[in-house]
PDB file of N, CA and C in Angstrom:
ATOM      1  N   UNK A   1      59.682 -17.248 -10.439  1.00  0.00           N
ATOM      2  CA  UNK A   1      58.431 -17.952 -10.616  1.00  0.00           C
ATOM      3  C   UNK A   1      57.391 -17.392  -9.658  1.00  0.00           C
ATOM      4  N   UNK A   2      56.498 -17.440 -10.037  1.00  0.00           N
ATOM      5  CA  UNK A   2      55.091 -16.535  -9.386  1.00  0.00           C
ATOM      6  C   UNK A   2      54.252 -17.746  -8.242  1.00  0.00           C
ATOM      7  N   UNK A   3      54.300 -17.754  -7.341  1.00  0.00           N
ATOM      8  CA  UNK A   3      53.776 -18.695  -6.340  1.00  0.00           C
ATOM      9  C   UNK A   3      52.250 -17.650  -6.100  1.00  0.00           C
ATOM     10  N   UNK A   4      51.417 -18.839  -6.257  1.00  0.00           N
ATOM     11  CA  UNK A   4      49.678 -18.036  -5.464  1.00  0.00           C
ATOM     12  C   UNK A   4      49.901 -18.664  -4.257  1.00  0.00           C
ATOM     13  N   UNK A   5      49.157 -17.672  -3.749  1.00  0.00           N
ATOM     14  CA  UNK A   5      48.667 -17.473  -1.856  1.00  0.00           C
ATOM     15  C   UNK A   5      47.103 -17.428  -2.256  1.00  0.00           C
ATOM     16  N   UNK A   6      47.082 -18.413  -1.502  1.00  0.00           N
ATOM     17  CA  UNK A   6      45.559 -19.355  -1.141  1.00  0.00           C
ATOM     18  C   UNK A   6      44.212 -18.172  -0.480  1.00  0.00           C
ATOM     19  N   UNK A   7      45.535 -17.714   0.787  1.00  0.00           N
ATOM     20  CA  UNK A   7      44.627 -17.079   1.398  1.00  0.00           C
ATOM     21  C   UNK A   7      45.498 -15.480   1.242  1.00  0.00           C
ATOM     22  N   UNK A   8      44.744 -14.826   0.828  1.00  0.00           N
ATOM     23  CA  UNK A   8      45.164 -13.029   0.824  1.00  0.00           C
ATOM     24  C   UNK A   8      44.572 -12.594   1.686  1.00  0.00           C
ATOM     25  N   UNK A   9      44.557 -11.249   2.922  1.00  0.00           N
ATOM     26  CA  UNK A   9      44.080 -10.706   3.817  1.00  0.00           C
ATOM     27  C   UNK A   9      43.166  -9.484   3.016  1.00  0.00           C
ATOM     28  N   UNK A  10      41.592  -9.811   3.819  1.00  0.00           N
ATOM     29  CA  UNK A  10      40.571  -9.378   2.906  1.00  0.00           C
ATOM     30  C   UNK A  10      40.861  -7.294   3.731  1.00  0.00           C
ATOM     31  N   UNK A  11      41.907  -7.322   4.643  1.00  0.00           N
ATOM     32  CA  UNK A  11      41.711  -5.881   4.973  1.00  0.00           C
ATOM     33  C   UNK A  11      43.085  -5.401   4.893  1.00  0.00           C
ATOM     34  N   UNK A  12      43.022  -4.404   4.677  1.00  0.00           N
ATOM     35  CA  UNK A  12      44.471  -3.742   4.490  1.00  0.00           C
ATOM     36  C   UNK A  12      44.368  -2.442   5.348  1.00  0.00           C
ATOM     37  N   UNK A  13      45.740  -2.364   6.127  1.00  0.00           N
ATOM     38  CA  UNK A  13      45.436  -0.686   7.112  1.00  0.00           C
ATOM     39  C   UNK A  13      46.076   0.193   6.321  1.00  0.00           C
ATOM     40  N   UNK A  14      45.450   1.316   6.375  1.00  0.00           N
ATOM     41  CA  UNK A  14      45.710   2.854   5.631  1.00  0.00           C
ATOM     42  C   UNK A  14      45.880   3.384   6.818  1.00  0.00           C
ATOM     43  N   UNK A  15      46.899   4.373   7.100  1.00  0.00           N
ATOM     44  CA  UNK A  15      46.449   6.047   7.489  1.00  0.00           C
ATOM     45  C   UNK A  15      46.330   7.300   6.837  1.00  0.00           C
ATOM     46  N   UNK A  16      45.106   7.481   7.287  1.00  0.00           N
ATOM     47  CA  UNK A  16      44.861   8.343   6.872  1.00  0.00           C
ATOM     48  C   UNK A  16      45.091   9.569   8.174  1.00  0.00           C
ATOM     49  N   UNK A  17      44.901  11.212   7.418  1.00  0.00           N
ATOM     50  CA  UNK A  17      44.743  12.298   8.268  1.00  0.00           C
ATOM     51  C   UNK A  17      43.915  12.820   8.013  1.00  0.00           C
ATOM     52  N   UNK A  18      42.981  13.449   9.148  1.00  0.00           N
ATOM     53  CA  UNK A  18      41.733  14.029   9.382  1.00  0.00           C
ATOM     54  C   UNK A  18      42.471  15.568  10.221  1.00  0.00           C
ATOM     55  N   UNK A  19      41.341  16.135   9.390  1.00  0.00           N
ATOM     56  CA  UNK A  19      41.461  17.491  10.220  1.00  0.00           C
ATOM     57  C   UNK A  19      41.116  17.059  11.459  1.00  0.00           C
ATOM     58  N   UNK A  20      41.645  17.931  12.517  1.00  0.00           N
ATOM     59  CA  UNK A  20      40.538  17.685  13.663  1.00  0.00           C
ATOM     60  C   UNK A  20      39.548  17.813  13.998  1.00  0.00           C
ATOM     61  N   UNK A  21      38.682  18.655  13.057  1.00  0.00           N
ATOM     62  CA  UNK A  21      37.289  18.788  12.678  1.00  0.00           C
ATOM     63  C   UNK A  21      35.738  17.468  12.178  1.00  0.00           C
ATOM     64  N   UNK A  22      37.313  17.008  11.041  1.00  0.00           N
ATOM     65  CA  UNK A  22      36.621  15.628  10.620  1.00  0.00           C
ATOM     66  C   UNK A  22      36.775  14.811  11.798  1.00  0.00           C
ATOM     67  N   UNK A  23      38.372  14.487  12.467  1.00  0.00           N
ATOM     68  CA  UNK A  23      37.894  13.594  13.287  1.00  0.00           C
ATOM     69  C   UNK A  23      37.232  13.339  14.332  1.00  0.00           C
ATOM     70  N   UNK A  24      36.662  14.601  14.709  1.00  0.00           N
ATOM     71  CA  UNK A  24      35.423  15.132  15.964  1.00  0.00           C
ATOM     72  C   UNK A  24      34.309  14.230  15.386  1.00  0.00           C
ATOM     73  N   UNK A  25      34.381  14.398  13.593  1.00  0.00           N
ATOM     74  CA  UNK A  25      33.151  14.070  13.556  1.00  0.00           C
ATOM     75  C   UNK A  25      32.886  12.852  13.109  1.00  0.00           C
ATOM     76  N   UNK A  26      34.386  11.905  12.640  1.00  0.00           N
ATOM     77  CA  UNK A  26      34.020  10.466  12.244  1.00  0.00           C
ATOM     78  C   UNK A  26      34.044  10.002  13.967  1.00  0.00           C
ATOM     79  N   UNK A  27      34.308  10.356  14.954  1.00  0.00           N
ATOM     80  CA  UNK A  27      34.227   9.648  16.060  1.00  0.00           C
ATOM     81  C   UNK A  27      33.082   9.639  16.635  1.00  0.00           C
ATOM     82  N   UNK A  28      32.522  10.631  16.391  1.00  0.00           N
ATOM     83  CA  UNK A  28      31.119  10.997  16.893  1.00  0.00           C
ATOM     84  C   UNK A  28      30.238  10.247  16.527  1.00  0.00           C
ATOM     85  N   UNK A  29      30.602  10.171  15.179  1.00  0.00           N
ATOM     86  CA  UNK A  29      29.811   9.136  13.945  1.00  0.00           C
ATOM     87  C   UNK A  29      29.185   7.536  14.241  1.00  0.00           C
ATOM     88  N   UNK A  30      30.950   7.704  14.466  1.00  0.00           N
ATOM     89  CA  UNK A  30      31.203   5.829  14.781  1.00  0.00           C
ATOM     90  C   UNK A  30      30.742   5.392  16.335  1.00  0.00           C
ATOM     91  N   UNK A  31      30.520   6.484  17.331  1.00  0.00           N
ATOM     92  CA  UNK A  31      30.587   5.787  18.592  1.00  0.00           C
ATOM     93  C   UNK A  31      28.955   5.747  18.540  1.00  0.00           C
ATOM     94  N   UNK A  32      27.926   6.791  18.133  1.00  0.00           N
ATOM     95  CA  UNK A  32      26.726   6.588  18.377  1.00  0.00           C
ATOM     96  C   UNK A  32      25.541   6.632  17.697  1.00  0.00           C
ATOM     97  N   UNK A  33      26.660   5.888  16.023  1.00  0.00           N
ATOM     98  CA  UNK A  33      25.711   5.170  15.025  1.00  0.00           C
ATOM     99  C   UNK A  33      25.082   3.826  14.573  1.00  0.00           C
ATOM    100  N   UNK A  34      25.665   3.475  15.443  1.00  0.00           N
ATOM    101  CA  UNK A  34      25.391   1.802  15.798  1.00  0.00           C
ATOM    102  C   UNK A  34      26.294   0.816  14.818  1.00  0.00           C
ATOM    103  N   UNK A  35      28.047   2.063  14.440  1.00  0.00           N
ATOM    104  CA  UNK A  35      28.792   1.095  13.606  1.00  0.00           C
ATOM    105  C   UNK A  35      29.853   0.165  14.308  1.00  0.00           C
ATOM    106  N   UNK A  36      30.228  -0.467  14.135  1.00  0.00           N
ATOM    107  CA  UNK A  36      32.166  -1.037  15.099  1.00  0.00           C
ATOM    108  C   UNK A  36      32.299  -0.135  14.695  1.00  0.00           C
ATOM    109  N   UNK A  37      32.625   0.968  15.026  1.00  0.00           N
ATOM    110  CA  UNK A  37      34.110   1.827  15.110  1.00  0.00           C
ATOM    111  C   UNK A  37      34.008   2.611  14.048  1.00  0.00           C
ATOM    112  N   UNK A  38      35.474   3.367  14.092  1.00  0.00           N
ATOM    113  CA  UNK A  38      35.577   4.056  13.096  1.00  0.00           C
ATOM    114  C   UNK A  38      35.850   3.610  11.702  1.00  0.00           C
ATOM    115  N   UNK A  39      36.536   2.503  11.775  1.00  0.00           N
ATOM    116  CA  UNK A  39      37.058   1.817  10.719  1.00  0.00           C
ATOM    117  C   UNK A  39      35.445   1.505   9.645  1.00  0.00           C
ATOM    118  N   UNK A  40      34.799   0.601  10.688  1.00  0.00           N
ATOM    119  CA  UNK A  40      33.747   0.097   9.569  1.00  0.00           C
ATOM    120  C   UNK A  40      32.819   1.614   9.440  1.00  0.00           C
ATOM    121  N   UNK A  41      33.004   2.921  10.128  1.00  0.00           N
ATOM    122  CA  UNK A  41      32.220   3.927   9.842  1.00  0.00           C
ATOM    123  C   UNK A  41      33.021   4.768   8.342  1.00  0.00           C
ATOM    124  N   UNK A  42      34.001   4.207   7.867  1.00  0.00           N
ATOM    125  CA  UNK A  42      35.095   4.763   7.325  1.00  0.00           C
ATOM    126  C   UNK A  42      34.656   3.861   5.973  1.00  0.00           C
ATOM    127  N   UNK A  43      34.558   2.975   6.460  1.00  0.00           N
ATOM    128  CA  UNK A  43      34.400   2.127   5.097  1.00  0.00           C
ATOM    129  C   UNK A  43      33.230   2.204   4.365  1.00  0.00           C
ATOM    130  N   UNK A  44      32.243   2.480   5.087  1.00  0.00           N
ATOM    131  CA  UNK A  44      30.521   3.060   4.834  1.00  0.00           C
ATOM    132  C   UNK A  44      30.517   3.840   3.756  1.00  0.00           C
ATOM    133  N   UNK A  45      31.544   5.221   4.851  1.00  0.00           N
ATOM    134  CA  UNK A  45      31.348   6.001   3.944  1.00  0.00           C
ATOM    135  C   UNK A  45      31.986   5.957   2.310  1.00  0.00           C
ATOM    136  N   UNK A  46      33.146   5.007   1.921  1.00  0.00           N
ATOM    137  CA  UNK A  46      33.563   4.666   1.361  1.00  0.00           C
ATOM    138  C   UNK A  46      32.706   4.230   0.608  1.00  0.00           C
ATOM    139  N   UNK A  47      31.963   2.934   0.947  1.00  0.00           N
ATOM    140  CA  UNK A  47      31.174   2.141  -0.252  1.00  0.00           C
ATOM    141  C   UNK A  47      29.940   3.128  -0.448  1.00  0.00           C
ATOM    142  N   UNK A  48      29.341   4.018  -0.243  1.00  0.00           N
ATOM    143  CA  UNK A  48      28.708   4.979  -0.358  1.00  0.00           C
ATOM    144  C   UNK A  48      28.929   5.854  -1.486  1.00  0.00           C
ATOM    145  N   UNK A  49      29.905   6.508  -1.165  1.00  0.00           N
ATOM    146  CA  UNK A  49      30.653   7.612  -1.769  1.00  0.00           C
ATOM    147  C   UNK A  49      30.817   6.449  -3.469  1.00  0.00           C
ATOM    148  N   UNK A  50      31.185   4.810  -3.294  1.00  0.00           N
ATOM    149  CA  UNK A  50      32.127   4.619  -4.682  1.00  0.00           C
ATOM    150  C   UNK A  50      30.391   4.186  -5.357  1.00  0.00           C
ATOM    151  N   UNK A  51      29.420   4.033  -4.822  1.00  0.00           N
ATOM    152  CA  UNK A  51      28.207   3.670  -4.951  1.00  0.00           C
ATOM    153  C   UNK A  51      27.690   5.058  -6.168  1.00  0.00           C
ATOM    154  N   UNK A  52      27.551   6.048  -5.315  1.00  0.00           N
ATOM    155  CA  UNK A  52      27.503   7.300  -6.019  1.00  0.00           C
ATOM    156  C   UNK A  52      27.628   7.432  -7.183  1.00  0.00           C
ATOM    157  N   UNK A  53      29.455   7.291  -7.386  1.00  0.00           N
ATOM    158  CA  UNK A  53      30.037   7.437  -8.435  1.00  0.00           C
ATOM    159  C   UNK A  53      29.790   6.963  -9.279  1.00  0.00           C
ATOM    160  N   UNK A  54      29.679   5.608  -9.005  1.00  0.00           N
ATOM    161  CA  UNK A  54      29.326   4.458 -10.237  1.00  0.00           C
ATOM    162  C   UNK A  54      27.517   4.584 -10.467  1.00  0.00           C
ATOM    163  N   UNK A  55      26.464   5.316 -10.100  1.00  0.00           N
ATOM    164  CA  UNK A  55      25.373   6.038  -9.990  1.00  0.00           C
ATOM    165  C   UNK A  55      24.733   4.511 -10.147  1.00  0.00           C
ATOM    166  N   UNK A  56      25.123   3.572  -9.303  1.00  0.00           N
ATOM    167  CA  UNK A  56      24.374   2.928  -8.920  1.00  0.00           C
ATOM    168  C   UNK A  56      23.450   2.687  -7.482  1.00  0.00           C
ATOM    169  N   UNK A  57      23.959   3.790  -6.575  1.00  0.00           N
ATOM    170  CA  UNK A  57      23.514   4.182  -5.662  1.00  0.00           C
ATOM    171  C   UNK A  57      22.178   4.566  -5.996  1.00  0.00           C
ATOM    172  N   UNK A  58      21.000   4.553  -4.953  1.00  0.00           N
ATOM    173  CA  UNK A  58      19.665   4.676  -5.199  1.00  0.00           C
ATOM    174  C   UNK A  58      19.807   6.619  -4.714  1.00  0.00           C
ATOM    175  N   UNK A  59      19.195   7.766  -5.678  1.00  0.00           N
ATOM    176  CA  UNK A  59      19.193   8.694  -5.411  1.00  0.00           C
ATOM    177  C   UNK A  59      18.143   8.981  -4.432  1.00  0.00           C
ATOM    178  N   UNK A  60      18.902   9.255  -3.114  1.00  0.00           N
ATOM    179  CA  UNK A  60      17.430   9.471  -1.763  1.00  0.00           C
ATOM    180  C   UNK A  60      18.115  11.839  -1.447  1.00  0.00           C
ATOM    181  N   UNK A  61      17.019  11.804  -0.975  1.00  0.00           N
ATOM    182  CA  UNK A  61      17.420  13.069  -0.883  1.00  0.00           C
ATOM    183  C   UNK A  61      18.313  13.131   0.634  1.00  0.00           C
ATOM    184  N   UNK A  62      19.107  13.781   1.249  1.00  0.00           N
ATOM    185  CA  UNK A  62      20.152  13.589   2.504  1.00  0.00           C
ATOM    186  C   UNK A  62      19.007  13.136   3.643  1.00  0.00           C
ATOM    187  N   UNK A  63      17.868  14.756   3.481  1.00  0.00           N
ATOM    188  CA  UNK A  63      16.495  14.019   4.595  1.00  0.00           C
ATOM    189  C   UNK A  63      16.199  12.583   4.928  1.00  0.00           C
ATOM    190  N   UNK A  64      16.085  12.211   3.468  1.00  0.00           N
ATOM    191  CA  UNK A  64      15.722  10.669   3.621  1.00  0.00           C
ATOM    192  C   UNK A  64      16.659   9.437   4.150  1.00  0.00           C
ATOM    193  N   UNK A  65      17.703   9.652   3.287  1.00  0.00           N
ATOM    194  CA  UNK A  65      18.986   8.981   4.203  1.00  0.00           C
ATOM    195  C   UNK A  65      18.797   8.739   5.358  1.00  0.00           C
ATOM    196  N   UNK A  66      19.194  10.125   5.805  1.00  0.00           N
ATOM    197  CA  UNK A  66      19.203   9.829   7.466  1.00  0.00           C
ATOM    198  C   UNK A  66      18.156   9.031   7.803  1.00  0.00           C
ATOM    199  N   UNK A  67      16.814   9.082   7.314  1.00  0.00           N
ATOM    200  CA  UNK A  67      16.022   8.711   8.107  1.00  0.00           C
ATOM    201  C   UNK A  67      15.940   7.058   7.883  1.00  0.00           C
ATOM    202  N   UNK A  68      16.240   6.626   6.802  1.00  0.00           N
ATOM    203  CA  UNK A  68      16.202   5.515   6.372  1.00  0.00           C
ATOM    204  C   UNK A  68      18.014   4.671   7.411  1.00  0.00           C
ATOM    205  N   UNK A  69      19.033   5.592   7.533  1.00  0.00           N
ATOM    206  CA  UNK A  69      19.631   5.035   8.167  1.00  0.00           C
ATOM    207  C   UNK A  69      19.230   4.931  10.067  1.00  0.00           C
ATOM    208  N   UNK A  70      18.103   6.265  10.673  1.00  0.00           N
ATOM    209  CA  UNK A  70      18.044   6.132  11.434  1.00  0.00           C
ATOM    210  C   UNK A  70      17.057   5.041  12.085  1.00  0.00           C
ATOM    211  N   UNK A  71      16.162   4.305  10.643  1.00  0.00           N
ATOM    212  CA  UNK A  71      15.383   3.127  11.086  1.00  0.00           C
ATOM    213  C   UNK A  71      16.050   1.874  11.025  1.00  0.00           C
ATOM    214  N   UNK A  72      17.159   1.865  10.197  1.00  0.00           N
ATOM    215  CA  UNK A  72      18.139   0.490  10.497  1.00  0.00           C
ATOM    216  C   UNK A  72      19.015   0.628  11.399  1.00  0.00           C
ATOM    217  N   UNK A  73      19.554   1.436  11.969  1.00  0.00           N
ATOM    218  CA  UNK A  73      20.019   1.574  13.084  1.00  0.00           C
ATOM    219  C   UNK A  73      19.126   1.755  14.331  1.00  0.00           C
ATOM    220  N   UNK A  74      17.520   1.684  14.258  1.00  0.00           N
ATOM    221  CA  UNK A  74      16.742   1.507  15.240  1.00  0.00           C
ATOM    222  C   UNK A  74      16.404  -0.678  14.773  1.00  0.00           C
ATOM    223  N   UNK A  75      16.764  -0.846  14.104  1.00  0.00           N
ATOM    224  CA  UNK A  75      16.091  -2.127  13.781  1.00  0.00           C
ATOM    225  C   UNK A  75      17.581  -2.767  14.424  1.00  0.00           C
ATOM    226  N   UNK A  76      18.723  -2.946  13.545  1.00  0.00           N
ATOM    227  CA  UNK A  76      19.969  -3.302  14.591  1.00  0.00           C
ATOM    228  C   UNK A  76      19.951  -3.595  16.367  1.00  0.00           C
ATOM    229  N   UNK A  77      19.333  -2.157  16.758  1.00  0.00           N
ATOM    230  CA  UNK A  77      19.417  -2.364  18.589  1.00  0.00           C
ATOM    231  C   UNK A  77      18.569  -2.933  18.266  1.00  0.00           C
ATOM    232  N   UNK A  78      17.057  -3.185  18.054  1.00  0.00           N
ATOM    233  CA  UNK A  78      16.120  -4.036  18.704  1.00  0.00           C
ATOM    234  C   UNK A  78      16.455  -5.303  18.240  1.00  0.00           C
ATOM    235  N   UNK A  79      17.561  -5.945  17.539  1.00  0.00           N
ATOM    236  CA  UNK A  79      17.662  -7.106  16.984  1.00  0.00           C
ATOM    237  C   UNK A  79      18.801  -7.485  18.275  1.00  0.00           C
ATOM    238  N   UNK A  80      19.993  -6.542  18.496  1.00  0.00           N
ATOM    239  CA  UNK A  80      20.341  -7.036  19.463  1.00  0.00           C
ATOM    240  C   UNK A  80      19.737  -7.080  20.458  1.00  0.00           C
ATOM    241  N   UNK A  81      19.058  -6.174  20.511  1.00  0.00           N
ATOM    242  CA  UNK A  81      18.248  -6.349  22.258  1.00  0.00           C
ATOM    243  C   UNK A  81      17.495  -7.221  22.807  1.00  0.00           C
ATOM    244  N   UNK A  82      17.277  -8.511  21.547  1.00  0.00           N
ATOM    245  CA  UNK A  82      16.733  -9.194  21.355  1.00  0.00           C
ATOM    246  C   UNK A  82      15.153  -9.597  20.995  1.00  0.00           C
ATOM    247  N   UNK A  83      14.949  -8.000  20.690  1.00  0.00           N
ATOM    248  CA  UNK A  83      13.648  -7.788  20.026  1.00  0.00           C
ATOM    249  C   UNK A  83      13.230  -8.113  18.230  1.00  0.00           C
ATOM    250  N   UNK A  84      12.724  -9.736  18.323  1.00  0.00           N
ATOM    251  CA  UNK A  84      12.476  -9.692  16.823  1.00  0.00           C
ATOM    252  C   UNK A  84      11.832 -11.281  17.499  1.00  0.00           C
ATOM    253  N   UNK A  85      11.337 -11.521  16.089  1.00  0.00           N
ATOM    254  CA  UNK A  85      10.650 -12.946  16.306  1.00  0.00           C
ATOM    255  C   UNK A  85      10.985 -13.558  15.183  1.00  0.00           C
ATOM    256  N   UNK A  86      10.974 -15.107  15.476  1.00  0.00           N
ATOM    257  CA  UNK A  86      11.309 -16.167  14.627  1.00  0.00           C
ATOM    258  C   UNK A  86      10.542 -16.697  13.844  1.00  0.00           C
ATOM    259  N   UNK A  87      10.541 -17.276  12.643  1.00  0.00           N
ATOM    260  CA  UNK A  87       9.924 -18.150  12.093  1.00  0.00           C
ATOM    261  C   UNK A  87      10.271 -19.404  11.421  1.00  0.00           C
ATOM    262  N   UNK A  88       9.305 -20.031  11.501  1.00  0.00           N
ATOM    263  CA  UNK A  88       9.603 -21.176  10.182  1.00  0.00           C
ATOM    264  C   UNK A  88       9.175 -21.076   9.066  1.00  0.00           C
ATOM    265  N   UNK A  89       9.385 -21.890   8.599  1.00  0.00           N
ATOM    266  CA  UNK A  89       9.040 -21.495   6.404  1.00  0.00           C
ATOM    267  C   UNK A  89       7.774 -21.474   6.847  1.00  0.00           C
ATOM    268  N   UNK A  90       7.045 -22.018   7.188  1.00  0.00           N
ATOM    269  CA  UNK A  90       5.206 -21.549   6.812  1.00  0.00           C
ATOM    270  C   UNK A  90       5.226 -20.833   7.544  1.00  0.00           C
ATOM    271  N   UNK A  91       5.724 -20.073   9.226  1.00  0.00           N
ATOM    272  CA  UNK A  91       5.321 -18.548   9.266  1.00  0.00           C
ATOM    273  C   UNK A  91       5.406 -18.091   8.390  1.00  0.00           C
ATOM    274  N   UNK A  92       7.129 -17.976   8.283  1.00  0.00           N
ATOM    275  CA  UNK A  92       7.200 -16.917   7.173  1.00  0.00           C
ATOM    276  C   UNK A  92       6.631 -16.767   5.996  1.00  0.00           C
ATOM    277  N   UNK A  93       6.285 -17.755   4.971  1.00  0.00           N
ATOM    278  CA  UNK A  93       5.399 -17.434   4.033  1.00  0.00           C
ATOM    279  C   UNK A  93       4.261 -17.099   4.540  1.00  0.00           C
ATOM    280  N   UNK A  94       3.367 -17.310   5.929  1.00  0.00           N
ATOM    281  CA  UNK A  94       2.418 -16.317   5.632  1.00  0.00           C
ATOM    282  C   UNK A  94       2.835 -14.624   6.435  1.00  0.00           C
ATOM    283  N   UNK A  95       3.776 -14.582   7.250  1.00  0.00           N
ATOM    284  CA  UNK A  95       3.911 -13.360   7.181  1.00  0.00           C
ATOM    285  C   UNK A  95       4.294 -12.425   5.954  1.00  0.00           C
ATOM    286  N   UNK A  96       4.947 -13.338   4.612  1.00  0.00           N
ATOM    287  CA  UNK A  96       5.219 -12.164   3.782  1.00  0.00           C
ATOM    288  C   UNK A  96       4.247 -11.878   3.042  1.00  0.00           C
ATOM    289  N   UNK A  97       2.958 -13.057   2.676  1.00  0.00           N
ATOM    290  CA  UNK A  97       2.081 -12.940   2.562  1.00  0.00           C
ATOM    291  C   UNK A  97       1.122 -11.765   2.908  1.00  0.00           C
ATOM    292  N   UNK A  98       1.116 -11.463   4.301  1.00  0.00           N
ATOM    293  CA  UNK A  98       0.170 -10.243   5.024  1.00  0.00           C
ATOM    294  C   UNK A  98       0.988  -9.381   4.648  1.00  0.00           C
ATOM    295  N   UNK A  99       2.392  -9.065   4.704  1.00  0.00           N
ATOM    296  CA  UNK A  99       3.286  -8.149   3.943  1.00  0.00           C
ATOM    297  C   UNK A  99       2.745  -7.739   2.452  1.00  0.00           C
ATOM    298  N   UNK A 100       2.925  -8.513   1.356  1.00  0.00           N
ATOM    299  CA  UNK A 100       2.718  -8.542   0.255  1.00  0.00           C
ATOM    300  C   UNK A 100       0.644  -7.757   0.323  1.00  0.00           C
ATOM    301  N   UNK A 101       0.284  -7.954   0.842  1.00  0.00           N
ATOM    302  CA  UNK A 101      -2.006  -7.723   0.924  1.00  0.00           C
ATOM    303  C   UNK A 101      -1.847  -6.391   1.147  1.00  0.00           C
ATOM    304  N   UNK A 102      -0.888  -6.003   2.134  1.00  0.00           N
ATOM    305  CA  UNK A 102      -0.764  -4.712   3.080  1.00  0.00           C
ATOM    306  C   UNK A 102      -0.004  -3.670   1.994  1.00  0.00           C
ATOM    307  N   UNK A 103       0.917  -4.461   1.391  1.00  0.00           N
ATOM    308  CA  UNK A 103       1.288  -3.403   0.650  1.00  0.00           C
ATOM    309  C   UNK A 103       0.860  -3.218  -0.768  1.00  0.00           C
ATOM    310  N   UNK A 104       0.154  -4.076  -1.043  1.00  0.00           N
ATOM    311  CA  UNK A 104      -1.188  -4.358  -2.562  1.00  0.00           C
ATOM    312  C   UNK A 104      -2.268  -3.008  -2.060  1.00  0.00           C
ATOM    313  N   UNK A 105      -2.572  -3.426  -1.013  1.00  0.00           N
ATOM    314  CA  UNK A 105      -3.459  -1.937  -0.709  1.00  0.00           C
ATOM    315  C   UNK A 105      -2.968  -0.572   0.059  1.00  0.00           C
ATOM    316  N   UNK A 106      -1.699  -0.522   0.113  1.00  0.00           N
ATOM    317  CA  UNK A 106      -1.361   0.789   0.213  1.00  0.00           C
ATOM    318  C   UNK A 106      -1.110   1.384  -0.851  1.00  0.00           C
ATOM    319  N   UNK A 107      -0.749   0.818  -1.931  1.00  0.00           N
ATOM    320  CA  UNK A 107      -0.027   1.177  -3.122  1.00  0.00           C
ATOM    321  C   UNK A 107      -1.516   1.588  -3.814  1.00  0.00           C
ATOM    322  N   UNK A 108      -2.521   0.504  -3.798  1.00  0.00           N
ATOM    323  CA  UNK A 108      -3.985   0.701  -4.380  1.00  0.00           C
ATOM    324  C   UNK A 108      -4.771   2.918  -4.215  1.00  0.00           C
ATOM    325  N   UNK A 109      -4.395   2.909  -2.257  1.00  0.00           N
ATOM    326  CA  UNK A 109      -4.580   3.964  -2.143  1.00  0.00           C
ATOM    327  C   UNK A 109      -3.992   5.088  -2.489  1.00  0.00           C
ATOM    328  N   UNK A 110      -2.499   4.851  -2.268  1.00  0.00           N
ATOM    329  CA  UNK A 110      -1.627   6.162  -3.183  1.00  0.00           C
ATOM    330  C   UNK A 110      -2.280   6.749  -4.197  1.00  0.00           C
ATOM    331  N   UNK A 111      -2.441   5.512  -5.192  1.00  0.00           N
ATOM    332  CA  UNK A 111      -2.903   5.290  -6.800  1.00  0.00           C
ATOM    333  C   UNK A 111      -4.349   6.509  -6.847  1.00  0.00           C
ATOM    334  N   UNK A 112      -5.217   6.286  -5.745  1.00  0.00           N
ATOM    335  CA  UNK A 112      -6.155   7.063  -5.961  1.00  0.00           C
ATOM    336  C   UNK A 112      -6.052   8.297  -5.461  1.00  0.00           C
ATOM    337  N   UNK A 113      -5.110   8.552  -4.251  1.00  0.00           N
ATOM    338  CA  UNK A 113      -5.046  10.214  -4.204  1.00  0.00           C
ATOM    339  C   UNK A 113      -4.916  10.826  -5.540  1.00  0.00           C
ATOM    340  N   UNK A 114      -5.474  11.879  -5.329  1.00  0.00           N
ATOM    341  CA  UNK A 114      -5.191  13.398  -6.686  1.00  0.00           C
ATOM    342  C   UNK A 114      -3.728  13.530  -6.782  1.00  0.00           C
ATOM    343  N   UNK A 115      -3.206  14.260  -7.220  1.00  0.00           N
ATOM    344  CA  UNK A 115      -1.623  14.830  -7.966  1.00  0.00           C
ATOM    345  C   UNK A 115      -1.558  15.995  -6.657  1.00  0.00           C
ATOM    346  N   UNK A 116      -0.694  16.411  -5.569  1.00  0.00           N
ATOM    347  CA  UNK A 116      -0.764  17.385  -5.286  1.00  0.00           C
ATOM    348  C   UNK A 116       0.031  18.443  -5.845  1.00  0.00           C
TER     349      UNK A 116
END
């Protein structure tokens, strides 16, 4: 007879083997990318990579990546560092507000540059 378990363990350990090449470079990765470790730098690359596949991943060119990962990993430290500010529902609706004006008229200006 088939008994369910309530609770299943949401992680399972693998080993894996890395050249020593790769693992120069998932350590490198993990110690001063702003991930836990190697594990959750492992898994990144994982949901990444299955993101891809399934081409639901947003196509950025590698340039951009990085750079887009090197501003959330600049937003992360300043969140721990305790750099960010709070709101309540009416800040925040009017900060997304000035969000939303700001980006009504950036988009306005794009619109009118020429084609380069």
């Amino acid at each position: 007879m088939y008994k369910r378990k309530d609770h299943m363990p949401s992680e399972t350990t693998v080993i894996v083997n890395l050249t020593p090449d790769l693992l120069r470079y998932v350590k490198a990765r993990a110690s001063g990318g702003g991930n836990a470790g190697v594990s959750e730098f492992v898994r990144e690359a994982l949901r990444e990579k299955r993101l891809r596949e399934q081409g639901e991943g947003v196509n950025l060119s590698q340039e951009t990546a990085e750079e887009h990962r090197r501003l959330v990993e600049q937003g992360v430290a300043a969140f721990n560092q305790g750099d960010y500010t709070e709101f309540d529902a009416a800040g925040l609706q009017s900060f997304m507000a000035g969000v939303s004006t700001r980006g009504k008229k950036r988009l306005a200006r794009q619109r009118k540059k020429p084609a380069s």
